[in-house]
C-alpha atoms as a PDB file:
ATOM      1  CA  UNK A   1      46.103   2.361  17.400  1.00  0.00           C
ATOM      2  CA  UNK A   2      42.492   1.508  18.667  1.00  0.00           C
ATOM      3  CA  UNK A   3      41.326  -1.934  19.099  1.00  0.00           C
ATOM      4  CA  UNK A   4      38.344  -2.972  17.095  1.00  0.00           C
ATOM      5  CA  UNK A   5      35.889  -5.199  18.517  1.00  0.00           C
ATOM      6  CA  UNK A   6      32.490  -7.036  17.847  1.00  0.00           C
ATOM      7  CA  UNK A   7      30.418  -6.786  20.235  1.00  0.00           C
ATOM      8  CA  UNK A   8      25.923  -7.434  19.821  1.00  0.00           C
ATOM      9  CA  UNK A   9      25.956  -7.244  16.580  1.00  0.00           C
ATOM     10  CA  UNK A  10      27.590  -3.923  16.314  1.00  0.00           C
ATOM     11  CA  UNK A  11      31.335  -2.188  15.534  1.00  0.00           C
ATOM     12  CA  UNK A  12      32.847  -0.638  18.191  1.00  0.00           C
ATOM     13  CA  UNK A  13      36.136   1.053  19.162  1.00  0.00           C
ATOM     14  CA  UNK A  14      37.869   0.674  22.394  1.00  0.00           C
ATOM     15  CA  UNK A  15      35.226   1.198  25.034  1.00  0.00           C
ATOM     16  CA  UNK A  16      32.355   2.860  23.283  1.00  0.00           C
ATOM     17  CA  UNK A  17      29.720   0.381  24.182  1.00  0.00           C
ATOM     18  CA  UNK A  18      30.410   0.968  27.898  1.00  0.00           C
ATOM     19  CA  UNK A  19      29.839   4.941  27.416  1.00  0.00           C
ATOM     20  CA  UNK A  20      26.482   4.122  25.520  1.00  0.00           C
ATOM     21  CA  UNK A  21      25.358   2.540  28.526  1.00  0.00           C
ATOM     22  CA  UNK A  22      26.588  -0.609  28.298  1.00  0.00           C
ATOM     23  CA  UNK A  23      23.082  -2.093  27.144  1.00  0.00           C
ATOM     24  CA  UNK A  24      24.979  -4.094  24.714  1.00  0.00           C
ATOM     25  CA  UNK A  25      27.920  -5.951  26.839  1.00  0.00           C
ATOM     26  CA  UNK A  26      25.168  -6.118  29.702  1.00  0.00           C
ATOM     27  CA  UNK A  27      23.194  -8.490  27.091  1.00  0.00           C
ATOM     28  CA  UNK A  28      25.767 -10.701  25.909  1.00  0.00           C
ATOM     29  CA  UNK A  29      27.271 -10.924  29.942  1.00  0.00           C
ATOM     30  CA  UNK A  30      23.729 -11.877  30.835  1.00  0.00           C
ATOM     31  CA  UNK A  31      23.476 -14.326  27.974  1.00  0.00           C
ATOM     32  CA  UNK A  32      26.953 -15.647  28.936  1.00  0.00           C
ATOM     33  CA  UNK A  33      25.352 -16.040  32.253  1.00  0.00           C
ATOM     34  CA  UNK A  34      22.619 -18.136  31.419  1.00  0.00           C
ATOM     35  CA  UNK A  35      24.879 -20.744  29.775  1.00  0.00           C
ATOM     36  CA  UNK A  36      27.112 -21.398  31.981  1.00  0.00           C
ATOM     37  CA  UNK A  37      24.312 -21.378  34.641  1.00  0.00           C
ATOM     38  CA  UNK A  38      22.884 -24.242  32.409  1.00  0.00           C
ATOM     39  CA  UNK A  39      26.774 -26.157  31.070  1.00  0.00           C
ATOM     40  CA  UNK A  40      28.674 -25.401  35.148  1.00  0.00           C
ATOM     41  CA  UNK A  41      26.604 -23.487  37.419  1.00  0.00           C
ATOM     42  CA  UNK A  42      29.445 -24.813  40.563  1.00  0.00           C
ATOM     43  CA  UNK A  43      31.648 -22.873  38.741  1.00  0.00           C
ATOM     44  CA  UNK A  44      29.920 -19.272  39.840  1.00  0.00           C
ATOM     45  CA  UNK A  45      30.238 -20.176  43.202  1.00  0.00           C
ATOM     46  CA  UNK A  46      34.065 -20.402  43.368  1.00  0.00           C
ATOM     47  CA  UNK A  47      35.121 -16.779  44.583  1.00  0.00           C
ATOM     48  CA  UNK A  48      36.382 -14.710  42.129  1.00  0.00           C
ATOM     49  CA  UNK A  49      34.540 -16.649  39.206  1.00  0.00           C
ATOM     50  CA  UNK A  50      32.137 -14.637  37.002  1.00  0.00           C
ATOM     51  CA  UNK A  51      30.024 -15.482  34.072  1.00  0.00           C
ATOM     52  CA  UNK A  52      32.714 -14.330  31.361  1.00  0.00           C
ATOM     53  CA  UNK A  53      35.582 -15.607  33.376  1.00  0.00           C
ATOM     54  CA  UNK A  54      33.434 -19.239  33.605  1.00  0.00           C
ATOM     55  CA  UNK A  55      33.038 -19.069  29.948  1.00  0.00           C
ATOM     56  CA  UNK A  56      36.752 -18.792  29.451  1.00  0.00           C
ATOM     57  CA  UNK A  57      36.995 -21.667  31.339  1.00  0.00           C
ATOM     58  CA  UNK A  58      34.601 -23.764  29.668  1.00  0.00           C
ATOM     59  CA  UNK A  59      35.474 -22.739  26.313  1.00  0.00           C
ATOM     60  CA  UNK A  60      39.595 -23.370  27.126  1.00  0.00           C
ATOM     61  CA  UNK A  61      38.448 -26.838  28.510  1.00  0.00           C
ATOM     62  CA  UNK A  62      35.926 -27.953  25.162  1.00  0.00           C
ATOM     63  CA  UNK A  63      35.461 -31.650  26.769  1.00  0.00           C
ATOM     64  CA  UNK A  64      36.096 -33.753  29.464  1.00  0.00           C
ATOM     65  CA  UNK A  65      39.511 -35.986  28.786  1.00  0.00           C
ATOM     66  CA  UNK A  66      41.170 -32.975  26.835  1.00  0.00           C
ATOM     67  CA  UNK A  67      43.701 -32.321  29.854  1.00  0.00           C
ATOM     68  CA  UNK A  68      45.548 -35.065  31.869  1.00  0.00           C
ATOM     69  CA  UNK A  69      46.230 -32.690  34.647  1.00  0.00           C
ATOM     70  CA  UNK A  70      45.168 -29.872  36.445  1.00  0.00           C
ATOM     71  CA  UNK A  71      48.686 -28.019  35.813  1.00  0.00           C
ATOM     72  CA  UNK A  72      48.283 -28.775  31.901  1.00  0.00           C
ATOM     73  CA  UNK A  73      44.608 -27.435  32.308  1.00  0.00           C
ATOM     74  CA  UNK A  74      45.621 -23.779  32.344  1.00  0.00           C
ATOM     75  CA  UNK A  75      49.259 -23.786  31.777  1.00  0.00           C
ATOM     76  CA  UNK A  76      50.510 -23.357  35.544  1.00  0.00           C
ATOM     77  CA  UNK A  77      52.905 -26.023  35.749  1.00  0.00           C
ATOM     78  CA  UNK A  78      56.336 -24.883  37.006  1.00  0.00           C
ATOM     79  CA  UNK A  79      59.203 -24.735  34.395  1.00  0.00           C
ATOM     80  CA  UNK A  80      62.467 -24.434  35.622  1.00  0.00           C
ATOM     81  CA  UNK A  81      64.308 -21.148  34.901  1.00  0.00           C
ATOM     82  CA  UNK A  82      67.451 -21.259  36.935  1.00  0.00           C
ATOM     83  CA  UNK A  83      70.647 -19.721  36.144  1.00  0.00           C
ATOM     84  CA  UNK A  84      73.768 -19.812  37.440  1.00  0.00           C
ATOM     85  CA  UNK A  85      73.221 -20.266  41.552  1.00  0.00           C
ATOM     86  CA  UNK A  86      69.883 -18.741  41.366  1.00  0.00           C
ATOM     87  CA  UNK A  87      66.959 -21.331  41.441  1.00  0.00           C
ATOM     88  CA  UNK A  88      63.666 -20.200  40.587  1.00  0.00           C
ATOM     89  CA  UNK A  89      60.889 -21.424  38.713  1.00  0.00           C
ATOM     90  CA  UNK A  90      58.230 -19.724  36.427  1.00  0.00           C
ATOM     91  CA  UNK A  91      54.760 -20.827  34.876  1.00  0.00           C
ATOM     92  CA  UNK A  92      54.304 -22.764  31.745  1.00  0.00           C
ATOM     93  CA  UNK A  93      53.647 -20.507  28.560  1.00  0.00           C
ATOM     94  CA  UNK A  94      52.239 -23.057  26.288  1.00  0.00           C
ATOM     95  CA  UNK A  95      49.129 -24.540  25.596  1.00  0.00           C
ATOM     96  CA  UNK A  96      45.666 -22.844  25.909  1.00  0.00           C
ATOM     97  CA  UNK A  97      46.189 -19.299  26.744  1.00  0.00           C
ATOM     98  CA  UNK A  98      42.484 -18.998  27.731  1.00  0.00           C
ATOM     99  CA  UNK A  99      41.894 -21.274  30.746  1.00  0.00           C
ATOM    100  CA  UNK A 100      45.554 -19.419  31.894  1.00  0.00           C
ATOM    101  CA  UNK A 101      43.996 -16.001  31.805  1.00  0.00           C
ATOM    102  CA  UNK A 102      40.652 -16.633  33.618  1.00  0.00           C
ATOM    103  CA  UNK A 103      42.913 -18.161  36.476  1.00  0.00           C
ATOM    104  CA  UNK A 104      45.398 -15.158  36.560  1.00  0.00           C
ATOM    105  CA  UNK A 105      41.569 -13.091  36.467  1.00  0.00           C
ATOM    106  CA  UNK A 106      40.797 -15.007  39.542  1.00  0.00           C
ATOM    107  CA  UNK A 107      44.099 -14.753  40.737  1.00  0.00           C
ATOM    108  CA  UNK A 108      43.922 -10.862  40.679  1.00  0.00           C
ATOM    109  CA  UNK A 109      40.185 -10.772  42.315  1.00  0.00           C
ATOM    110  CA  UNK A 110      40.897 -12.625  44.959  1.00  0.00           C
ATOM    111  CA  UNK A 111      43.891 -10.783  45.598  1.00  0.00           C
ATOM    112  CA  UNK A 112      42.026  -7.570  46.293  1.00  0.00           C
ATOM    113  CA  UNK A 113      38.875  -8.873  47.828  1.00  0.00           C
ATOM    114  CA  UNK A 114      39.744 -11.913  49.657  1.00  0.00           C
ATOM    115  CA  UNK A 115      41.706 -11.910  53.576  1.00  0.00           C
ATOM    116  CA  UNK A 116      42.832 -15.064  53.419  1.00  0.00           C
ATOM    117  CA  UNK A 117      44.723 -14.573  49.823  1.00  0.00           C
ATOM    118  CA  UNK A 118      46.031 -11.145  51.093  1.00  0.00           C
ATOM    119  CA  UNK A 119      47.754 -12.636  54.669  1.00  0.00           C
ATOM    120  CA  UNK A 120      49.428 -15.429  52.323  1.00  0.00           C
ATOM    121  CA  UNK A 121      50.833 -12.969  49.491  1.00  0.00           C
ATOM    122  CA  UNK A 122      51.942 -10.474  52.463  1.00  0.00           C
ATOM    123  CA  UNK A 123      53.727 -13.565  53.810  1.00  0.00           C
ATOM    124  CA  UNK A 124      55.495 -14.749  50.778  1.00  0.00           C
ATOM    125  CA  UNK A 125      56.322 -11.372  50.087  1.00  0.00           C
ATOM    126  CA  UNK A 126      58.028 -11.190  53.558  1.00  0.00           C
ATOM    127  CA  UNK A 127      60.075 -13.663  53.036  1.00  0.00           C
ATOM    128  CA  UNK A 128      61.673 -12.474  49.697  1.00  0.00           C
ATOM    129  CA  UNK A 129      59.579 -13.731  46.976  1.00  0.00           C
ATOM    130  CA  UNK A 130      58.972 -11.146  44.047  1.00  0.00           C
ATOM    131  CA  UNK A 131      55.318 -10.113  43.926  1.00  0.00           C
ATOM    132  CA  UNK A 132      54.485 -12.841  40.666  1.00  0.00           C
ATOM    133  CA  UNK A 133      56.867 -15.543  42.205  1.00  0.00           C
ATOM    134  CA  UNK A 134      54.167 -15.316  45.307  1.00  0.00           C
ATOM    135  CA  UNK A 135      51.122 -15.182  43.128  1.00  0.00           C
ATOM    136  CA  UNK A 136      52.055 -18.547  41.679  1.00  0.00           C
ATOM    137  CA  UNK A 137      50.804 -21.155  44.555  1.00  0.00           C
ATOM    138  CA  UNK A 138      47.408 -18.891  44.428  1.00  0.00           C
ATOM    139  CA  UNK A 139      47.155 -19.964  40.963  1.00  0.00           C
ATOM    140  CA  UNK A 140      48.001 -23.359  41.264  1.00  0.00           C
ATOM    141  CA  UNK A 141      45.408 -23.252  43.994  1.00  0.00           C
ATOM    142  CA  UNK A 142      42.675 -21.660  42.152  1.00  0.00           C
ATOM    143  CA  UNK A 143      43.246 -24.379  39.518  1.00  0.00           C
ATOM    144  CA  UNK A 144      43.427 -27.756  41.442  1.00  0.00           C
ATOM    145  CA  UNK A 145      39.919 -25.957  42.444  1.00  0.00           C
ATOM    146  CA  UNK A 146      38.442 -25.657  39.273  1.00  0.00           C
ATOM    147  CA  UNK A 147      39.647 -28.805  37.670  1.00  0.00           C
ATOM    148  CA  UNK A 148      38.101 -30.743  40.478  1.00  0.00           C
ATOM    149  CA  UNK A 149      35.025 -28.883  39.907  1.00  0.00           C
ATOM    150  CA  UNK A 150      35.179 -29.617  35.890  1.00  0.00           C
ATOM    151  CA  UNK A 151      36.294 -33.218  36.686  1.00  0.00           C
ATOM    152  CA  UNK A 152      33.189 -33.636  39.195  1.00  0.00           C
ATOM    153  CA  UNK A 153      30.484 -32.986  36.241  1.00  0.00           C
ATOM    154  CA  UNK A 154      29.169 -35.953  35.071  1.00  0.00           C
ATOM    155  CA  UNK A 155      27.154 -34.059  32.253  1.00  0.00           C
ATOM    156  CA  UNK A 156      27.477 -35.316  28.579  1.00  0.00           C
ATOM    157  CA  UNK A 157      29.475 -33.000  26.893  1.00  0.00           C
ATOM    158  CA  UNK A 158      27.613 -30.134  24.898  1.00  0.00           C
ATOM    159  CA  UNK A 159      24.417 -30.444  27.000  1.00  0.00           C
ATOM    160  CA  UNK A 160      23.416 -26.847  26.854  1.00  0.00           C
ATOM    161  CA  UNK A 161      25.777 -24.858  24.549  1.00  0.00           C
ATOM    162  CA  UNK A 162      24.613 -24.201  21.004  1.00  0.00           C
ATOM    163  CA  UNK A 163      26.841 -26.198  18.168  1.00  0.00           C
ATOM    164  CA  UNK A 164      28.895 -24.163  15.877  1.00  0.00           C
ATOM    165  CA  UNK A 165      28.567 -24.261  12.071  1.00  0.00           C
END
């Protein structure tokens, strides 16, 4: 089963527009890049952040007030999932799924590019945490980060993006 997708104004299947030389996706990612330049342009200078992950951001967030919390902002809180005498913890599931993926996007960047993410994760993993159980305080991280950055913005809301119908 292929995926379907719409992307410039055309129909494609799975990755066609990428083997037609991606004039298409480059257009909208530049577009993409020219809004968020205009709604959060601190948010492209986080490591890791890109224009499409920004927009995921922006568009999970929709207006300042709509999340008490950094946790609640991308669905990183810890939940408790112990059994038995095992204690452990894993991430909230609910809410905005959106906000949650650009930070596990982030997440997975800076785990390849960045030293400093790399020594910690090596660490963790070192002293028996599962490869996901370590990624969580990375994600946490990254979010405090980008909440404070949101939170920061003393824009009105909308300033930049075009209104839906």
């Amino acid at each position: 089963m292929s995926s379907v997708k719409r992307a410039g104004g055309s129909w494609v299947r799975g990755s066609s527009v990428a083997k037609r030389g991606g004039r298409d996706a480059d257009a909208l990612e530049d577009e993409l890049l020219q809004l968020v330049c205009r709604q959060a342009p601190e948010l492209l200078e986080v490591p890791g952040v890109g224009a499409i992950t920004a927009a995921q951001i922006l568009v999970g967030r929709s207006h300042p007030g709509r999340f008490r919390s950094e946790a609640a902002f991308a669905g990183v809180a810890p939940v408790p999932a112990s059994s038995g005498l095992t204690d452990k913890h894993r991430l909230d599931r609910g809410g905005d799924r959106r906000p949650n993926r650009a930070m596990h996007t982030i997440t997975l960047i800076r785990m390849r590019l960045a030293p400093a993410t790399k020594t910690y994760l090596a660490r963790r993993i070192g002293e028996g945490k599962s490869p996901r159980g370590a990624q969580r305080r990375p994600e946490h991280s990254i979010c405090r980060q980008i909440f404070k950055i949101l939170g920061q913005r003393s824009r009105p809301d909308g300033e930049g993006l075009p209104r839906s119908a």
